[in-house]
N, C-alpha and C. Protein backbone atom coordinates (compact mmCIF):
# COMPACT_ATOMS: atom_id res chain seq x y z
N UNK A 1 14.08 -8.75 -8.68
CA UNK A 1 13.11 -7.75 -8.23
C UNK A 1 12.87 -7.95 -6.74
N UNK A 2 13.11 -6.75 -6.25
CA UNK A 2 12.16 -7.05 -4.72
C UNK A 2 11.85 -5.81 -4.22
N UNK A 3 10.46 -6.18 -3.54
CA UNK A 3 9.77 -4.65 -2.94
C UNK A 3 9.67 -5.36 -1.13
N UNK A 4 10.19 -3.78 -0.55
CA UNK A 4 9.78 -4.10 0.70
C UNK A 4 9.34 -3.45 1.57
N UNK A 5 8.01 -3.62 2.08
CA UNK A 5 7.04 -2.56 2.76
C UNK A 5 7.50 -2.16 4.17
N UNK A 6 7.60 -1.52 4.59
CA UNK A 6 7.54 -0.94 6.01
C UNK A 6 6.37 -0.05 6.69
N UNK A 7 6.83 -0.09 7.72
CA UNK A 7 5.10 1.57 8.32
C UNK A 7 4.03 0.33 9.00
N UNK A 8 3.84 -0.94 9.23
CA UNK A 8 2.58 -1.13 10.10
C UNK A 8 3.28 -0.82 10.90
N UNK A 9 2.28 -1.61 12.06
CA UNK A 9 1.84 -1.73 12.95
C UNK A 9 0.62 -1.33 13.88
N UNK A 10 0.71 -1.23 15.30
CA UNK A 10 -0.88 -1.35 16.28
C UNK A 10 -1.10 0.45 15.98
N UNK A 11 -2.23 0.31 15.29
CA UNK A 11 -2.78 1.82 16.12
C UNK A 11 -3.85 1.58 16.18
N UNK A 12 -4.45 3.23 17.20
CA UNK A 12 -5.97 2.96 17.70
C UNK A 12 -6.84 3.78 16.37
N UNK A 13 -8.29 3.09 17.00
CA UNK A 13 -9.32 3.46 15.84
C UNK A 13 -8.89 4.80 15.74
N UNK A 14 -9.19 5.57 14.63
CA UNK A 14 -8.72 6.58 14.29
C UNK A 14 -7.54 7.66 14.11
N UNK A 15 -6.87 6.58 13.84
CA UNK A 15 -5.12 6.82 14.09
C UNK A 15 -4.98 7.00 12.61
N UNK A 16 -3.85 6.82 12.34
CA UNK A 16 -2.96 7.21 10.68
C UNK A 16 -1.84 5.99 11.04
N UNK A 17 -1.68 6.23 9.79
CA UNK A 17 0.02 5.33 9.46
C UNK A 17 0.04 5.54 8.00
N UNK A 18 1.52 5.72 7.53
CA UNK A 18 2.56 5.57 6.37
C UNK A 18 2.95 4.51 6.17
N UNK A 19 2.67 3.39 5.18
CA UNK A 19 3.30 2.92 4.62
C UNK A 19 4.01 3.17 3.53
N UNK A 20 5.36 2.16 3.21
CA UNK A 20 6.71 2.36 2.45
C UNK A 20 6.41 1.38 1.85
N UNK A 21 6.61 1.44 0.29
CA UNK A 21 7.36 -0.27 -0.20
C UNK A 21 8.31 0.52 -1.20
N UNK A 22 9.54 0.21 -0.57
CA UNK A 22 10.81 0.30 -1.87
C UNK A 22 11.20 -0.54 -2.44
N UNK A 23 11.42 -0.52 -4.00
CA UNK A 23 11.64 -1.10 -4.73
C UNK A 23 12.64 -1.32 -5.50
N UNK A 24 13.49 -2.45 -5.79
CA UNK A 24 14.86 -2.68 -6.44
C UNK A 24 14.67 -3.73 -7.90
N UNK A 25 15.32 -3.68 -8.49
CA UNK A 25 15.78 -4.53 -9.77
C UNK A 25 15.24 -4.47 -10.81
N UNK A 26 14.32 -3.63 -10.91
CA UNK A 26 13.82 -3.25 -12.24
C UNK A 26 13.86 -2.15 -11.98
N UNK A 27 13.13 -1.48 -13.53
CA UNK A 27 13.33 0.02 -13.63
C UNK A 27 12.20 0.57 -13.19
N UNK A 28 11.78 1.24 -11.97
CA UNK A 28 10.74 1.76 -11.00
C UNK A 28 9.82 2.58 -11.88
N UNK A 29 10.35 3.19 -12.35
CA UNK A 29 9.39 4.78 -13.19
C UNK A 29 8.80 4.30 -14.16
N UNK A 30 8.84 2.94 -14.30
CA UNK A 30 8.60 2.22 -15.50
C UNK A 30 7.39 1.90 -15.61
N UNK A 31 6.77 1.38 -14.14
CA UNK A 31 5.60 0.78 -14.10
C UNK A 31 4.59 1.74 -13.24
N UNK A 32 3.29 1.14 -13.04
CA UNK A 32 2.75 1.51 -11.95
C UNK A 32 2.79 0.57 -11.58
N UNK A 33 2.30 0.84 -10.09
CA UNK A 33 2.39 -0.17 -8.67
C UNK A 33 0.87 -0.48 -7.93
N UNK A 34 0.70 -1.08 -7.39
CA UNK A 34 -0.71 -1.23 -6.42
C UNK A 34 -0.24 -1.64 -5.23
N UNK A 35 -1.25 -1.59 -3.94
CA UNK A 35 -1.17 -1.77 -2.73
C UNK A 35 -2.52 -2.07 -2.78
N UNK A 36 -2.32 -3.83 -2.23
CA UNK A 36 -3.66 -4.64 -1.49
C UNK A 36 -3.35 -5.18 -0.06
N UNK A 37 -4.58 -5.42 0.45
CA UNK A 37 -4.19 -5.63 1.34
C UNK A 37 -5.07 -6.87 1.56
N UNK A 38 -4.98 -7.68 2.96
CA UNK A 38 -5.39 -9.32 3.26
C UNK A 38 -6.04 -9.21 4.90
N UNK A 39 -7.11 -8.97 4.86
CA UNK A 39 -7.57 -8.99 6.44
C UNK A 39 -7.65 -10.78 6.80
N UNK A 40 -7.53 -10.45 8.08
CA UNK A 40 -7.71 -12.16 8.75
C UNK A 40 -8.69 -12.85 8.61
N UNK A 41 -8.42 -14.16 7.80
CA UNK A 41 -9.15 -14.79 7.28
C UNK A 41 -10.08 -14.70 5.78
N UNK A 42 -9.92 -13.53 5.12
CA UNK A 42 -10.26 -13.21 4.19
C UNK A 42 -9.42 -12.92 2.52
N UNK A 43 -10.28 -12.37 1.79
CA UNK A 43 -8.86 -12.55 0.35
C UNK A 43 -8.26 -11.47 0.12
N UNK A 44 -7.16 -11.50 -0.79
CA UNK A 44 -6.50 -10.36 -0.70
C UNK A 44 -7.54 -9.30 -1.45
N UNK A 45 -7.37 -8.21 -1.19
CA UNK A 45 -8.17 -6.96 -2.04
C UNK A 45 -7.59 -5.97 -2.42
N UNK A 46 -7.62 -5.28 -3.56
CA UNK A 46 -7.03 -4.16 -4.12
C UNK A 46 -7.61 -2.97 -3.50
N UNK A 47 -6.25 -2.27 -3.01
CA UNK A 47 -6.41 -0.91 -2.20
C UNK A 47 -6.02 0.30 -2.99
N UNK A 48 -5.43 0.55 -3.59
CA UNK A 48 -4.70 1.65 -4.59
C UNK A 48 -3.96 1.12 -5.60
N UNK A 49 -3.94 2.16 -6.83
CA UNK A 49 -2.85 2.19 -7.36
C UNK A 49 -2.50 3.19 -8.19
N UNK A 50 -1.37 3.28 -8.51
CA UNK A 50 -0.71 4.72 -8.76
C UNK A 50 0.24 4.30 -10.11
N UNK A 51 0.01 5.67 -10.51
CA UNK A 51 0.51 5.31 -12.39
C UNK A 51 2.02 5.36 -12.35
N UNK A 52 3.10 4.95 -13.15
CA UNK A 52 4.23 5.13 -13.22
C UNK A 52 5.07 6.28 -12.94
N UNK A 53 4.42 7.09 -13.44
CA UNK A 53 4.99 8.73 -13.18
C UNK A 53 3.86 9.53 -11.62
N UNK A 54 3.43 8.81 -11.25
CA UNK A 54 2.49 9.11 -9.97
C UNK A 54 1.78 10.29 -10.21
N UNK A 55 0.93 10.64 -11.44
CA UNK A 55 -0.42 11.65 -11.92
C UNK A 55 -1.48 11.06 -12.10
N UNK A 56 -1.33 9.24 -11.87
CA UNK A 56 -3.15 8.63 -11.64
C UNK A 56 -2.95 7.85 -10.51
N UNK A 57 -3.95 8.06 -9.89
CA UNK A 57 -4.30 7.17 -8.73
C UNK A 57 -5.41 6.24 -8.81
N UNK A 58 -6.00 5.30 -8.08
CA UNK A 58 -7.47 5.08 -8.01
C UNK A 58 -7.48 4.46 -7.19
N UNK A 59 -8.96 4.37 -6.23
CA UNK A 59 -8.97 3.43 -5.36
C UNK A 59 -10.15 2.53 -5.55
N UNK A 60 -10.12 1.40 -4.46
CA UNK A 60 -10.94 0.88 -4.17
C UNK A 60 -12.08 1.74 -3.48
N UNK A 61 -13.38 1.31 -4.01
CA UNK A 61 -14.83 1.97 -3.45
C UNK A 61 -14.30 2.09 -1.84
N UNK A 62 -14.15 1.28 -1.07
CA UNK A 62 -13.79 0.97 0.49
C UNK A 62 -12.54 1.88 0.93
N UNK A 63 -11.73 2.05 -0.17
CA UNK A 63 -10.92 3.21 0.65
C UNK A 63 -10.86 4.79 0.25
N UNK A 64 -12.22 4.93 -0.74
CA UNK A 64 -11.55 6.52 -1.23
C UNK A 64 -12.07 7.16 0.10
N UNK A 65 -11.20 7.97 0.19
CA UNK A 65 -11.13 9.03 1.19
C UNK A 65 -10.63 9.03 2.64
N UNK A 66 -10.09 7.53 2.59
CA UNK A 66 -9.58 6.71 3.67
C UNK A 66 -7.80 6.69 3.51
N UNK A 67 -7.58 6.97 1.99
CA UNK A 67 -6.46 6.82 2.10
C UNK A 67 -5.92 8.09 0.59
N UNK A 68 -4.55 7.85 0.65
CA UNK A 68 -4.38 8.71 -0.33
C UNK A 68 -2.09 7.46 -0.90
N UNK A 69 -2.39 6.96 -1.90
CA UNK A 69 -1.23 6.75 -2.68
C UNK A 69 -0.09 7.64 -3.14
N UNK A 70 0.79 7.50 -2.98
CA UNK A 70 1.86 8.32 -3.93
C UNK A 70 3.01 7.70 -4.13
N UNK A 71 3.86 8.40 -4.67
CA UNK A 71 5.37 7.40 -5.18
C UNK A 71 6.32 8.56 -5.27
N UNK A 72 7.67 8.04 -5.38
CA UNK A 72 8.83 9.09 -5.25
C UNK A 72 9.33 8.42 -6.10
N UNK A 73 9.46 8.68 -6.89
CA UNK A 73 11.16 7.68 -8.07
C UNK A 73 12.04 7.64 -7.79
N UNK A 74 12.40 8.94 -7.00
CA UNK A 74 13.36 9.68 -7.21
C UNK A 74 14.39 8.30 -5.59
N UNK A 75 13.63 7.86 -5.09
CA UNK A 75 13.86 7.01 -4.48
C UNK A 75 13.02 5.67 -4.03
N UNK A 76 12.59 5.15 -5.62
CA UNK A 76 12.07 3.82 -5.42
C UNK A 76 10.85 3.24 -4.85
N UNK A 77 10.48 4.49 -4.30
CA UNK A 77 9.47 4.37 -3.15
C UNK A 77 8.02 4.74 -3.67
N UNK A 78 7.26 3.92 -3.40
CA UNK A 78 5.50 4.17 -3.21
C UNK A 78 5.48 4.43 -1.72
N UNK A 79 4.22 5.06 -1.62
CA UNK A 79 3.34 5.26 -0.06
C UNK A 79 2.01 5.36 -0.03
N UNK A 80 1.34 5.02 1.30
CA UNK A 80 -0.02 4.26 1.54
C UNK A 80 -0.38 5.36 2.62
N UNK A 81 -0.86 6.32 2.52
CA UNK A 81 -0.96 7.24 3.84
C UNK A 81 -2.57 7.18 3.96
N UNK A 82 -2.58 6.15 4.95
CA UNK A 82 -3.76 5.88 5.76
C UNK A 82 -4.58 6.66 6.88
N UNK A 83 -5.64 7.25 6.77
CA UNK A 83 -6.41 8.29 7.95
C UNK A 83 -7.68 7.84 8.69
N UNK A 84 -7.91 7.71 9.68
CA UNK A 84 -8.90 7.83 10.33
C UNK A 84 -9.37 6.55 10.13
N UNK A 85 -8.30 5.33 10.67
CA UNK A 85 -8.65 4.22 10.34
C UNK A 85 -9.04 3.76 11.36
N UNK A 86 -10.15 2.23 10.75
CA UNK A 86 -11.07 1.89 12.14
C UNK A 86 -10.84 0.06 11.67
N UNK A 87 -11.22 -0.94 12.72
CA UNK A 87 -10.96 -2.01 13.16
C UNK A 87 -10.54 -2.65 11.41
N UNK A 88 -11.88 -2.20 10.48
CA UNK A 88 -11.44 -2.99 9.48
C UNK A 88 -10.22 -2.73 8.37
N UNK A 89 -9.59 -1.66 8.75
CA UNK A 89 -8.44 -1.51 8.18
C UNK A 89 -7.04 -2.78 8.58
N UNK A 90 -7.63 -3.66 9.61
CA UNK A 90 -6.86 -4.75 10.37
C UNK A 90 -6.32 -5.62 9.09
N UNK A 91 -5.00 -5.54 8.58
CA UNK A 91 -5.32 -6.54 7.60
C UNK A 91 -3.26 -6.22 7.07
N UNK A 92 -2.61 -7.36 6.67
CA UNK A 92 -1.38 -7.34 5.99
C UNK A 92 -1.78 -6.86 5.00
N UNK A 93 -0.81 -5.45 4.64
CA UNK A 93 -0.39 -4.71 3.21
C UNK A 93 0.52 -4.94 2.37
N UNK A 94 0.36 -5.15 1.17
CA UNK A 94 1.37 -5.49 0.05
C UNK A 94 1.53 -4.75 -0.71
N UNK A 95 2.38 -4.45 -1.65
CA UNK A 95 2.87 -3.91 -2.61
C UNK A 95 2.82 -4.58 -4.07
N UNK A 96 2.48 -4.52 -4.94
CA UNK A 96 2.95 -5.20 -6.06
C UNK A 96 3.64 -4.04 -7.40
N UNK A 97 4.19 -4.87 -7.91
CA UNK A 97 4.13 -4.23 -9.75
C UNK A 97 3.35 -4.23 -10.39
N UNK A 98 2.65 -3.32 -11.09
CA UNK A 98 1.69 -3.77 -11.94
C UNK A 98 2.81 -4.24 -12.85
N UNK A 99 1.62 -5.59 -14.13
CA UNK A 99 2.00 -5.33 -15.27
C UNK A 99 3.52 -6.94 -14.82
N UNK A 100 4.30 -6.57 -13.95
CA UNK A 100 5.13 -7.65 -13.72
C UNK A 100 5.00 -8.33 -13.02
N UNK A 101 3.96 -8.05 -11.98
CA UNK A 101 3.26 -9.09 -11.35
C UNK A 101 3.95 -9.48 -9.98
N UNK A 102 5.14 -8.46 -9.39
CA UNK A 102 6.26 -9.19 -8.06
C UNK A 102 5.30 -8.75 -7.21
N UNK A 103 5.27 -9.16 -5.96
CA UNK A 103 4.61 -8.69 -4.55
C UNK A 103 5.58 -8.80 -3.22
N UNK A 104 5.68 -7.66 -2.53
CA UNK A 104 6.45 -7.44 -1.28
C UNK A 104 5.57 -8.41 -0.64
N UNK A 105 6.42 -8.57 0.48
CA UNK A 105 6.26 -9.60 1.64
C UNK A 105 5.30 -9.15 2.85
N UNK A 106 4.65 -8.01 2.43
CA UNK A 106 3.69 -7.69 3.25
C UNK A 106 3.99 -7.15 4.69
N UNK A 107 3.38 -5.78 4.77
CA UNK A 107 3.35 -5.37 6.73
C UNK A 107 2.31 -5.66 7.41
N UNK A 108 1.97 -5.64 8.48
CA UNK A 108 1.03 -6.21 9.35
C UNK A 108 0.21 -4.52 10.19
N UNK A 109 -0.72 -4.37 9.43
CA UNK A 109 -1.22 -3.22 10.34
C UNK A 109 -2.58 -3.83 10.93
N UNK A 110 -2.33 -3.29 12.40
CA UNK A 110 -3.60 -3.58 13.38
C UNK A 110 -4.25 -2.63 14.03
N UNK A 111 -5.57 -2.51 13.80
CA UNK A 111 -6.31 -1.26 14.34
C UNK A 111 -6.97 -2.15 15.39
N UNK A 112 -6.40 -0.98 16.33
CA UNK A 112 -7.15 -2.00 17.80
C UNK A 112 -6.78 -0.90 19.16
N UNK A 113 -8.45 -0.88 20.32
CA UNK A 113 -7.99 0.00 21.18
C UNK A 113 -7.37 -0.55 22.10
């Protein structure tokens, strides 16, 4: 199994970014997925997650309306489409499986002017 995120990096307060995590070695459509994320110095926290066939979502209290989840099967892929983000969005994003428990290696997004 391996998932691997792409899409941080620096933007300013109120910027956007896409994150990617594609996924290999198991069967994708199979599961749902989540995206947490790890600000500096703090624990990891659950940010989304999205049902196998991508018709449930949910978020964390802290990001509804901040962000919006989705997934493509059709190429492996979840996404993290982040809006109008401000300093505390500062934090490495992960990917996991639900249910199997793998986690991508995390991107590094930094909100900063």
């Amino acid at each position: 199994v391996q998932l691997v995120e792409s899409g941080g990096g620096l933007v300013q307060p109120g910027g956007s970014l896409r994150l990617s995590c594609v996924a290999s070695g198991f069967i994708f459509s199979g599961f749902g997925m989540s995206w947490y994320r790890q600000p500096p110095g703090k624990e990891r926290e659950l940010v989304a997650t999205v049902s196998s066939a991508g018709g449930v979502t949910n978020y964390a209290d802290t990001m509804k309306g901040r962000c919006i989840t989705s997934r493509d099967n059709t190429k492996n892929t979840i996404y993290l489409q982040m809006n109008n983000l401000n300093t505390e969005g500062t934090a490495v994003y992960y990917c996991k499986t639900n249910i199997l428990g793998y986690w991508g290696q995390g991107t590094q997004v930094i909100v900063s002017s």
